[in-house]
N, C-alpha and C. Protein backbone atom coordinates (compact mmCIF):
# COMPACT_ATOMS: atom_id res chain seq x y z
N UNK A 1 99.73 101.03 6.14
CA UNK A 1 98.81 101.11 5.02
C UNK A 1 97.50 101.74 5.48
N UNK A 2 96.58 102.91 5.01
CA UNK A 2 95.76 103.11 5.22
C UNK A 2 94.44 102.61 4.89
N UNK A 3 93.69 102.25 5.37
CA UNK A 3 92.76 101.44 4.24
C UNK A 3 91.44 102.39 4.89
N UNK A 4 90.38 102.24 3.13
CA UNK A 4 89.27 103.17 3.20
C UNK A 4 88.61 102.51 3.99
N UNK A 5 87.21 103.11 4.75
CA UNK A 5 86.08 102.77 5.37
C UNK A 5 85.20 101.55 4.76
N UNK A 6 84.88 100.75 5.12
CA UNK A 6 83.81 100.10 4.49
C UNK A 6 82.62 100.28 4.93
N UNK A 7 81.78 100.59 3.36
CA UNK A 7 80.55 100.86 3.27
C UNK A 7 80.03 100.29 2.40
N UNK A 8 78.88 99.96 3.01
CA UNK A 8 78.14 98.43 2.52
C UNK A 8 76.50 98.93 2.15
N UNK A 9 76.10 98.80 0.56
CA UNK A 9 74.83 99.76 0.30
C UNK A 9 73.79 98.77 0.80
N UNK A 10 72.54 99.12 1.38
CA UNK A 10 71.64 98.29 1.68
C UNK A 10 71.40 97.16 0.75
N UNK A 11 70.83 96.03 1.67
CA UNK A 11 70.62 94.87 0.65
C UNK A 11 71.78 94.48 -0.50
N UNK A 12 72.77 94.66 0.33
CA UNK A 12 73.90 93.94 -0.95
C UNK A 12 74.60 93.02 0.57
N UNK A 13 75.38 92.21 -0.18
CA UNK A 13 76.45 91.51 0.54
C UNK A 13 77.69 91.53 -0.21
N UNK A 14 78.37 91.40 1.29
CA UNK A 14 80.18 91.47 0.61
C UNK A 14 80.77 90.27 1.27
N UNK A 15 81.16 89.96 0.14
CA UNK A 15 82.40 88.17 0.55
C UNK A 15 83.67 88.98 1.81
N UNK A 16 84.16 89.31 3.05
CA UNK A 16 85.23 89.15 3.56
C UNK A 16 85.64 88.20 3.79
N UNK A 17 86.79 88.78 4.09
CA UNK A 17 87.86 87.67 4.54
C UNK A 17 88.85 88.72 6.09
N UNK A 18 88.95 87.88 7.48
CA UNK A 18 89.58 89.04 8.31
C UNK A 18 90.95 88.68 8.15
N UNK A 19 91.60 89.85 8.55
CA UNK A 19 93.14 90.03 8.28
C UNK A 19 93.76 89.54 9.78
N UNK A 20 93.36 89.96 10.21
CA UNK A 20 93.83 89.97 12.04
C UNK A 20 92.88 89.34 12.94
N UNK A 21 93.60 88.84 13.86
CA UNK A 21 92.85 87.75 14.64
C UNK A 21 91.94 88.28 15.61
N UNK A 22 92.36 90.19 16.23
CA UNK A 22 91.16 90.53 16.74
C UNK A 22 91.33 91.71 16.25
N UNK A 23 90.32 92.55 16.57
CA UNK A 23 89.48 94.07 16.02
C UNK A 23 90.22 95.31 17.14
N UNK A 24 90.75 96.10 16.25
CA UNK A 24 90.97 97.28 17.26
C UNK A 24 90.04 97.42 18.20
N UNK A 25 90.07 97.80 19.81
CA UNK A 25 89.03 98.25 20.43
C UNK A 25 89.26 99.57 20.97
N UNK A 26 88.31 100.61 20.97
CA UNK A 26 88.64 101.82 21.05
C UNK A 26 86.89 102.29 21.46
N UNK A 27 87.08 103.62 22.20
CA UNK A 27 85.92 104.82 22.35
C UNK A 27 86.19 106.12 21.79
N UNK A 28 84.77 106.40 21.11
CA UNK A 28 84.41 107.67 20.79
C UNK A 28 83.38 108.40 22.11
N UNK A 29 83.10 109.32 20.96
CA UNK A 29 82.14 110.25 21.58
C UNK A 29 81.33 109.04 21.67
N UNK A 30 80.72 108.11 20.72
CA UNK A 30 79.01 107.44 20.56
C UNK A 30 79.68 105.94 21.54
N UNK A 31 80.65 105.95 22.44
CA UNK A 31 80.88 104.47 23.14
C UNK A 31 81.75 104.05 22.29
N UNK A 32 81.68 102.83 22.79
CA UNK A 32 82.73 101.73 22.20
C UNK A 32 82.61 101.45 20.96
N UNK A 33 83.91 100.92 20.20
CA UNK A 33 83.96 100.72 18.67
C UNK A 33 84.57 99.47 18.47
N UNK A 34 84.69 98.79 17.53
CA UNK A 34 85.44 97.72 16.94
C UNK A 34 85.51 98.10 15.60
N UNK A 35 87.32 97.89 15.13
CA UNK A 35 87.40 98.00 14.06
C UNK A 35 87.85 96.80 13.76
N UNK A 36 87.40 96.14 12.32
CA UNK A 36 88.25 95.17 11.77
C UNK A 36 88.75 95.56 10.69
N UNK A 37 90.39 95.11 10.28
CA UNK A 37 90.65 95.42 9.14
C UNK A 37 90.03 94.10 8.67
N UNK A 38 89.56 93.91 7.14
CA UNK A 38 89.24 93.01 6.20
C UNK A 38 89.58 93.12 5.08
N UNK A 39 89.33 92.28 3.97
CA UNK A 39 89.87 91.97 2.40
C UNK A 39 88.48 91.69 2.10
N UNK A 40 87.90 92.67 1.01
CA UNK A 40 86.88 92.83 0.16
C UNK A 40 86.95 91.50 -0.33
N UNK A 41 86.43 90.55 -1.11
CA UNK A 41 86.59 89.04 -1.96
C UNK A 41 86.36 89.62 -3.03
N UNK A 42 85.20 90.49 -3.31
CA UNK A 42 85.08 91.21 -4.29
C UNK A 42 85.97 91.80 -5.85
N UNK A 43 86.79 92.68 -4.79
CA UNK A 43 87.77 93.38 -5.68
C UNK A 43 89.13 93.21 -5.09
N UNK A 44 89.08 92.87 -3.95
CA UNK A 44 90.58 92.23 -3.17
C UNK A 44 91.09 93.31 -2.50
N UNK A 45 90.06 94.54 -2.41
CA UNK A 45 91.05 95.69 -1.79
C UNK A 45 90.86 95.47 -0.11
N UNK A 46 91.73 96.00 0.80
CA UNK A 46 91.20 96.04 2.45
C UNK A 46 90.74 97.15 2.65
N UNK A 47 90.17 96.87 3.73
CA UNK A 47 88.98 98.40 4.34
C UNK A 47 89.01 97.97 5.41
N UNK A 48 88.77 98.88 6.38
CA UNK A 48 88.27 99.13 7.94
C UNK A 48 86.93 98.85 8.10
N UNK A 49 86.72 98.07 8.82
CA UNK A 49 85.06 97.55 9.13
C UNK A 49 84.68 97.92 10.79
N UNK A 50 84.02 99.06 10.94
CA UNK A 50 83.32 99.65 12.22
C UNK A 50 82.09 98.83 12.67
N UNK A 51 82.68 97.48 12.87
CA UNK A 51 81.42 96.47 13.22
C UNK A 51 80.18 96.81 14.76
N UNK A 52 78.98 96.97 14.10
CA UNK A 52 78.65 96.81 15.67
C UNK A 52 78.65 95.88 16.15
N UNK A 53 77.74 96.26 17.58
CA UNK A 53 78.08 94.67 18.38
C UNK A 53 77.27 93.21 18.26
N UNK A 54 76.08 93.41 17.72
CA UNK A 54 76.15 92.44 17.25
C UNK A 54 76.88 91.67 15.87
N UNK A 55 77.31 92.35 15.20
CA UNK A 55 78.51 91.63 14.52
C UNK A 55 79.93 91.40 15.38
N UNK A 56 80.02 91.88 15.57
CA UNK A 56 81.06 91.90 16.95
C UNK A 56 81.22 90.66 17.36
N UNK A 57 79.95 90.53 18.13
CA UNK A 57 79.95 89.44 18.76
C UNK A 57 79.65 87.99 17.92
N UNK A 58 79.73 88.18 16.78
CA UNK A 58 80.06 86.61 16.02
C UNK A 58 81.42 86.85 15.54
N UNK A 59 82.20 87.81 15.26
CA UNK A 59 82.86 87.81 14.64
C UNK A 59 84.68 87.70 15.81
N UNK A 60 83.92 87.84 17.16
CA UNK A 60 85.48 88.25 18.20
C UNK A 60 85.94 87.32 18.24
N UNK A 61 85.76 85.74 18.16
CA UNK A 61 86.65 84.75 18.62
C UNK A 61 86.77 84.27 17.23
N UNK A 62 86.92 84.38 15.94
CA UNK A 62 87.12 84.37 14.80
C UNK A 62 88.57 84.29 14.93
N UNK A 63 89.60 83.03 13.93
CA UNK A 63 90.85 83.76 13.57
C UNK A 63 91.30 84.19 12.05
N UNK A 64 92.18 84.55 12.02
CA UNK A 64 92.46 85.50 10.61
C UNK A 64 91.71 84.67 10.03
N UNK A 65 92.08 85.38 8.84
CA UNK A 65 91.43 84.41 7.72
C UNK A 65 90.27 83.60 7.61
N UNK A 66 89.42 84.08 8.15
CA UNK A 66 87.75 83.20 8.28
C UNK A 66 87.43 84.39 6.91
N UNK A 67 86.67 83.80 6.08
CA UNK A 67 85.92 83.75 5.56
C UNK A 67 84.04 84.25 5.76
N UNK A 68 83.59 85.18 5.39
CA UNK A 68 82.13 85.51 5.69
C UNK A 68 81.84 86.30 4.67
N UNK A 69 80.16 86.09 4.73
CA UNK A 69 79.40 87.34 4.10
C UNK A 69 78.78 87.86 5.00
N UNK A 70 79.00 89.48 4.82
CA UNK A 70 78.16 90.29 5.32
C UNK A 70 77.06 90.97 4.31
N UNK A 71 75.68 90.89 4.80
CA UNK A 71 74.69 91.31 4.36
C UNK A 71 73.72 92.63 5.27
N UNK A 72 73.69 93.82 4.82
CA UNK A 72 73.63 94.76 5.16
C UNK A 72 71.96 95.20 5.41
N UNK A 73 70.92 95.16 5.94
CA UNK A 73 69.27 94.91 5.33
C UNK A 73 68.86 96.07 6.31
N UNK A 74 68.12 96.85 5.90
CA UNK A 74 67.54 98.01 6.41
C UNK A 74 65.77 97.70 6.25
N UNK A 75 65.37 97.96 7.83
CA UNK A 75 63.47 97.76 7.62
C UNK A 75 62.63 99.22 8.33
N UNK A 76 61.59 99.35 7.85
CA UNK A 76 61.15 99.87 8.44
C UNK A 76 60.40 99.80 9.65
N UNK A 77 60.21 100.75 10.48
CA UNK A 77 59.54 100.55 11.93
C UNK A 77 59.19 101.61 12.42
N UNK A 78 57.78 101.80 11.79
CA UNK A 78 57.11 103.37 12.62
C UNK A 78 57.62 104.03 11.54
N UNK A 79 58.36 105.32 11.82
CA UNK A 79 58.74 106.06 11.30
C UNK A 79 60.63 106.36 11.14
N UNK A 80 61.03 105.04 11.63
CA UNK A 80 62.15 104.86 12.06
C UNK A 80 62.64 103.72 11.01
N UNK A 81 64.14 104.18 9.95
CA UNK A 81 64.61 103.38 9.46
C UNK A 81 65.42 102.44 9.76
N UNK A 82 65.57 101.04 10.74
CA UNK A 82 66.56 100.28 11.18
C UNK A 82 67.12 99.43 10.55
N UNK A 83 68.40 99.78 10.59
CA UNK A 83 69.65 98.80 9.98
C UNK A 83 70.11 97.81 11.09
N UNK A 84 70.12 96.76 9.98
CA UNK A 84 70.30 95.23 11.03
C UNK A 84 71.76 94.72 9.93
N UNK A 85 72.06 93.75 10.58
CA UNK A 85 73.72 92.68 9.34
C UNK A 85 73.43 91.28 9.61
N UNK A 86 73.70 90.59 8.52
CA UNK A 86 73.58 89.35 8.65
C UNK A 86 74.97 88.51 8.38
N UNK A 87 75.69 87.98 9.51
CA UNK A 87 76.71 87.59 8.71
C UNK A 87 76.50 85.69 8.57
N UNK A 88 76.96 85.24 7.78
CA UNK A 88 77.02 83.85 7.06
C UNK A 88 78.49 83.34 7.09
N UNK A 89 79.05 82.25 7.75
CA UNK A 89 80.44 81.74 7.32
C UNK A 89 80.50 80.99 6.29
N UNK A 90 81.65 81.11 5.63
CA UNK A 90 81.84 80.39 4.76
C UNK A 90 82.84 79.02 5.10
């Protein structure tokens, strides 16, 4: 099954749910990646989640089916827009 990218608009949150007990691990050009597949709560569809590492790292010893929100929050700094995630268990 292919499932789309997930993209998450600033300042929103999305109910997941993980499918698999751990995250593809793989390198690009930009380093290391983690993919999770997940289930939107939303609309129920799955998507690929390119977690960084600090999501990563709450989310690796997770098993299926945990439950979270991810919250997506972008600040400014200088002249530099930084994106941060907040995740919450349910």
């Amino acid at each position: 099954m292919e499932r789309k990218k997930l993209e998450i608009p600033v300042n929103q949150s999305l109910n997941l749910q993980l499918l698999f007990d751990e995250p593809l691990v793989g390198e690009s050009k930009f380093g290391e990646y983690y993919m999770y597949a997940v289930k939107n709560g939303n609309d129920d569809s799955e998507y690929s989640f390119f977690a960084p590492l600090s999501v990563h790292e709450q989310l690796k010893n997770k098993p299926k089916g945990t439950m979270f929100q991810l919250t997506r929050t972008a600040t400014q700094k200088g002249k530099k827009l930084v994106t941060d995630y907040e995740v919450k268990f349910q």
